[in-house]
N, C-alpha and C. Protein backbone atom coordinates (compact mmCIF):
# COMPACT_ATOMS: atom_id res chain seq x y z
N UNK A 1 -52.21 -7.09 8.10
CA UNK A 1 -50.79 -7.40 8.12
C UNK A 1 -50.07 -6.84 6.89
N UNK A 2 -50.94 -6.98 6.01
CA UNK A 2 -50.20 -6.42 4.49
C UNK A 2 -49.74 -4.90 4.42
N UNK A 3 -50.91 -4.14 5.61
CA UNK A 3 -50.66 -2.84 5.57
C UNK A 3 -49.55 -2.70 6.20
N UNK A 4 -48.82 -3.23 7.47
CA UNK A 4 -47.71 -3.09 8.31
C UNK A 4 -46.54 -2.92 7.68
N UNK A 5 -46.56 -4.01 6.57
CA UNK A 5 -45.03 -4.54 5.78
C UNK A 5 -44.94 -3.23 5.21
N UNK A 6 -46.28 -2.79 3.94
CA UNK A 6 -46.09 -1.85 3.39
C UNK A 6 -45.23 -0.64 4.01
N UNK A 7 -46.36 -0.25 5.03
CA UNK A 7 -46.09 1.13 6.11
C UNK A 7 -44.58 0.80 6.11
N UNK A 8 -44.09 -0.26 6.38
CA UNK A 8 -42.73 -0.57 6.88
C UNK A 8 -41.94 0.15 5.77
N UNK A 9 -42.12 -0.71 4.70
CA UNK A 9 -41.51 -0.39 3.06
C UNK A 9 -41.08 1.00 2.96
N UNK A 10 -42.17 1.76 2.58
CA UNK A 10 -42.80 3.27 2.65
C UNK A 10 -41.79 4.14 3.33
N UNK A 11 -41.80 3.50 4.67
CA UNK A 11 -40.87 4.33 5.65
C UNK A 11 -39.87 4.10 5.76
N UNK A 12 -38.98 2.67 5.77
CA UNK A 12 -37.71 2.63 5.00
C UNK A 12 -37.40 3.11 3.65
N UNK A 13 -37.88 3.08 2.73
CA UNK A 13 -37.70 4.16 1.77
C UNK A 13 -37.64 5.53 1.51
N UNK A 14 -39.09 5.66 2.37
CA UNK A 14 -38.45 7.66 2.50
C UNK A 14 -37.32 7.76 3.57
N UNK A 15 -36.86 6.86 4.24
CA UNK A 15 -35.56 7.27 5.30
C UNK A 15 -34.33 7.75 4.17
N UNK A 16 -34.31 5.87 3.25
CA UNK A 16 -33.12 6.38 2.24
C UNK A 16 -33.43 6.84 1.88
N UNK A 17 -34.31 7.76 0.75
CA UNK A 17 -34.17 8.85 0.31
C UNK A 17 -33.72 10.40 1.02
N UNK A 18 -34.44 10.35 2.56
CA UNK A 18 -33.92 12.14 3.37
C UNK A 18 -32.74 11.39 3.52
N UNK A 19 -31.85 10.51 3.54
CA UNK A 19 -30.51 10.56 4.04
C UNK A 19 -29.48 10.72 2.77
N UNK A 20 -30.16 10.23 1.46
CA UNK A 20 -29.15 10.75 0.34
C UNK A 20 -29.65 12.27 -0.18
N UNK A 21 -30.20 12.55 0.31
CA UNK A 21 -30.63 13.70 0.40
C UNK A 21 -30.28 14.97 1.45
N UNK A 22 -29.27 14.18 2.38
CA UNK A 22 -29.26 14.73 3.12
C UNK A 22 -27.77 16.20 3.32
N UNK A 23 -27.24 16.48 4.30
CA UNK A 23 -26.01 17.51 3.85
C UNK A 23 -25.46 16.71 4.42
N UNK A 24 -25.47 15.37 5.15
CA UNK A 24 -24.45 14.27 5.46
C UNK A 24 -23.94 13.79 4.74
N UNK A 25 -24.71 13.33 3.51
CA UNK A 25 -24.29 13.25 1.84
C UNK A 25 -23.38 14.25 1.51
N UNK A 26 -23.64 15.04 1.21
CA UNK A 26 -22.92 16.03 0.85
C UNK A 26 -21.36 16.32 1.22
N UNK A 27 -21.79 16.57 2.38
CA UNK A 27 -20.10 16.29 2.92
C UNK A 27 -19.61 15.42 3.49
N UNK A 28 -20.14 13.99 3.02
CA UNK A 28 -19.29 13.17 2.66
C UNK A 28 -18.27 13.15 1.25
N UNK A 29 -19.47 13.74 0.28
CA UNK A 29 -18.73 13.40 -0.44
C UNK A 29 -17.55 14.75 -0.92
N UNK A 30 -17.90 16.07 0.01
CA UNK A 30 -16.86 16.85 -0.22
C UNK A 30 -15.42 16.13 0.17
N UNK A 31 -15.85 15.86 1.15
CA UNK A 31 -14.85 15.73 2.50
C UNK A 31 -13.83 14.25 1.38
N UNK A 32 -14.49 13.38 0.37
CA UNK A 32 -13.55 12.18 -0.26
C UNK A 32 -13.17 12.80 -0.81
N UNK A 33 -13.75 13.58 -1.78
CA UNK A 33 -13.13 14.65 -2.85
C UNK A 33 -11.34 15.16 -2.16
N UNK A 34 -11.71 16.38 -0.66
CA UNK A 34 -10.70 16.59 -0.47
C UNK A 34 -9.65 15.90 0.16
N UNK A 35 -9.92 14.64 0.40
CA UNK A 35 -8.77 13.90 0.79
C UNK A 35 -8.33 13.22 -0.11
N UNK A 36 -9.22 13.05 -1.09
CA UNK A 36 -8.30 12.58 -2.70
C UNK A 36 -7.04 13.55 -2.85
N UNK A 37 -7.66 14.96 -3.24
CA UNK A 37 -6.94 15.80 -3.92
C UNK A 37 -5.41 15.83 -2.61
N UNK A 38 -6.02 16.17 -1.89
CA UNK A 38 -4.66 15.79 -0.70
C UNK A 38 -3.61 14.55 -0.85
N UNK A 39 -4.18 13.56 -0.86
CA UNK A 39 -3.36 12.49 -1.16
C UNK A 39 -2.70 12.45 -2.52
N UNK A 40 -3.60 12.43 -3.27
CA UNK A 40 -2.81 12.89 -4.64
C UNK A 40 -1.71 14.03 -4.39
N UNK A 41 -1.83 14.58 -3.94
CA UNK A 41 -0.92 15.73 -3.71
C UNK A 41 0.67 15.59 -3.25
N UNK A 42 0.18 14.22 -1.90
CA UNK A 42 1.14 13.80 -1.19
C UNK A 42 2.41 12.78 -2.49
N UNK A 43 1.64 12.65 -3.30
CA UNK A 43 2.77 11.79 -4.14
C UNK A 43 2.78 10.12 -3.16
N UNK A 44 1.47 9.39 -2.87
CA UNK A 44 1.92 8.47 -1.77
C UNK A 44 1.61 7.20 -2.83
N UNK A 45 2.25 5.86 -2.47
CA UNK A 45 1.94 4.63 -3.19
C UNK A 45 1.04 4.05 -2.33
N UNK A 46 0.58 2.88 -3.25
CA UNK A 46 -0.51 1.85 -2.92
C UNK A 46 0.53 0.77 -2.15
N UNK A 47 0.10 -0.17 -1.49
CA UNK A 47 0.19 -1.18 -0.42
C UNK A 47 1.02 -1.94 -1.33
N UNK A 48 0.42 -2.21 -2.44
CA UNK A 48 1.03 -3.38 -3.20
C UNK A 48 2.09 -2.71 -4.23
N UNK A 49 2.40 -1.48 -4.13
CA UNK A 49 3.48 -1.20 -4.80
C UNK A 49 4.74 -1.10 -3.86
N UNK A 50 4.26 -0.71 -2.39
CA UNK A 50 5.19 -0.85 -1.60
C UNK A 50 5.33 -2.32 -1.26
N UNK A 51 5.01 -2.87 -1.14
CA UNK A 51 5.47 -4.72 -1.24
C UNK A 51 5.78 -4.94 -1.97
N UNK A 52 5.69 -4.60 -3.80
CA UNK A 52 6.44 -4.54 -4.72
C UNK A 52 8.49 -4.55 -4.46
N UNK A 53 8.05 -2.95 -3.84
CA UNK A 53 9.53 -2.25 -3.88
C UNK A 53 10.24 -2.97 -2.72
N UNK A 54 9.77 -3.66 -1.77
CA UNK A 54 9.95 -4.27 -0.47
C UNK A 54 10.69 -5.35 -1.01
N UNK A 55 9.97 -5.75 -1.88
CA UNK A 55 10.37 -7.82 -2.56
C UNK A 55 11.45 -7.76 -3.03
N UNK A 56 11.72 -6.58 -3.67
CA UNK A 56 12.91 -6.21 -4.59
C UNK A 56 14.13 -5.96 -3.99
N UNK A 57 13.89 -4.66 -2.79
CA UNK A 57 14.97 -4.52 -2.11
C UNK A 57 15.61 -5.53 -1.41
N UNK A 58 14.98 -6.57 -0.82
CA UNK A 58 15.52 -7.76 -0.26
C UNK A 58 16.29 -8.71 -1.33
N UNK A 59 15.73 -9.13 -2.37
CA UNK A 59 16.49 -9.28 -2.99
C UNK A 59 17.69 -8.70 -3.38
N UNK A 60 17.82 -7.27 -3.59
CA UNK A 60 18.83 -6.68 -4.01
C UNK A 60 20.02 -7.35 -3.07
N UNK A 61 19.41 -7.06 -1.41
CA UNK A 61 20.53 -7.14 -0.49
C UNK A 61 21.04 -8.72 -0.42
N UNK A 62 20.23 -9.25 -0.70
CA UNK A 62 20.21 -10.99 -0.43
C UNK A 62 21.45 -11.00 -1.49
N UNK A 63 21.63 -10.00 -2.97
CA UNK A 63 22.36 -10.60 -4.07
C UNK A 63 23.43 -10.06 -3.29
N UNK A 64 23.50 -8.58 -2.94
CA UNK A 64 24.72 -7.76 -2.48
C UNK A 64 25.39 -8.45 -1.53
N UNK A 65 24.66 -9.40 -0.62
CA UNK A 65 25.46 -10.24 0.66
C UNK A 65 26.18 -11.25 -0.46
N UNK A 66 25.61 -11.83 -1.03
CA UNK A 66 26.71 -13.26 -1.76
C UNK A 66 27.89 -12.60 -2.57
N UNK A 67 27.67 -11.56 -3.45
CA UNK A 67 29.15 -10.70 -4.02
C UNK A 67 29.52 -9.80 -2.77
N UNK A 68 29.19 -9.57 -2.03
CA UNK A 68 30.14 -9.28 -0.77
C UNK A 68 31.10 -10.98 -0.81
N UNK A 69 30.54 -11.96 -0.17
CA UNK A 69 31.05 -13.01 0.13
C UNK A 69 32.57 -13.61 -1.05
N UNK A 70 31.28 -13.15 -2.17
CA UNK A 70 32.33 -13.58 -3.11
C UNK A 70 33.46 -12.82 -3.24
N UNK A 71 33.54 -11.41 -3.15
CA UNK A 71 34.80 -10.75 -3.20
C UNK A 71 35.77 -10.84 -1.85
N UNK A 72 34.84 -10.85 -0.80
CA UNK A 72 36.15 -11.46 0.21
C UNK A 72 36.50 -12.90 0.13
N UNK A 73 36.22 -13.76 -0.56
CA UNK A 73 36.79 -14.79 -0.87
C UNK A 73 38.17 -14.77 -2.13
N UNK A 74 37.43 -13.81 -3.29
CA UNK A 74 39.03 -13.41 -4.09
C UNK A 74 39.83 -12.72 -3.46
N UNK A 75 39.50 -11.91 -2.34
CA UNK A 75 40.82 -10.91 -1.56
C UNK A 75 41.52 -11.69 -1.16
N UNK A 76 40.79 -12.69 0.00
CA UNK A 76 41.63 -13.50 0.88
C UNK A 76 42.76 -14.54 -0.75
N UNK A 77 41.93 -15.34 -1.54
CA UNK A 77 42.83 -15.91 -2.49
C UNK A 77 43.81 -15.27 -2.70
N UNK A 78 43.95 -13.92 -3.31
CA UNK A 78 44.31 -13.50 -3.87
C UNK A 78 45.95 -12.87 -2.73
N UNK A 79 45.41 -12.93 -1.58
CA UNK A 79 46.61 -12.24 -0.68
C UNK A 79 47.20 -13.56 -0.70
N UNK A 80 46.31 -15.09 -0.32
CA UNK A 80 47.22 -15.83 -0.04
C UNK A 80 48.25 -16.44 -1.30
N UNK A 81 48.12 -16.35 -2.81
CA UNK A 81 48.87 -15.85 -3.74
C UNK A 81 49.86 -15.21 -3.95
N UNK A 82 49.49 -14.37 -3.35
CA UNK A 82 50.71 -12.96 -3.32
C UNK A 82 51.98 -12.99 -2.25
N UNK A 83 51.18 -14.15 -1.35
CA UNK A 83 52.41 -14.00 -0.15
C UNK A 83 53.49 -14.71 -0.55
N UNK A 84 55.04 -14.46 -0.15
CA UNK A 84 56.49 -15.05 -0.58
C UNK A 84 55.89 -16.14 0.02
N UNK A 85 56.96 -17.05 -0.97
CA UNK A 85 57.34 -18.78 -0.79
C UNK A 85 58.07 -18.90 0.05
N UNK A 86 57.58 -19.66 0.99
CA UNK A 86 58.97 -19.94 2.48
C UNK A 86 59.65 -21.15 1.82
């Protein structure tokens, strides 16, 4: 029985070794290389910088809706001010 496990061992081990050994290796790791350099290339952001810029812009608009609100509230004041005294 002891010999089986071994044999087993043995032969799972030389597998990983012909497979990092292998040209599947290899161009794998060309193939990350060139989709790094590609992406880098592209100028693209990470997930969490675009949820970053996401959090922000909503806010922006969330502020831009209430000074919207607020300035049509001084227009309207401001006309009903301006209108003659009956």
């Amino acid at each position: 029985m002891a010999n089986r496990s071994d044999f087993f061992e043995e032969f799972q081990k030389n597998i990983s070794e012909l497979i990092a050994r292998s040209p599947a290796a290899d161009i794998e790791r060309n193939v990350k290389a060139m989709m790094s350099q590609t992406f880098s290339r592209l100028d693209l952001i990470t997930r969490e910088e675009f949820e970053t810029q996401s959090q922000l812009l909503e806010r922006a608009l969330a502020r831009i809706s209430v000074l919207e609100a607020k300035v049509q509230a001084l227009e309207t004041s401001a006309r009903l001010n301006a209108a003659p005294d009956e």
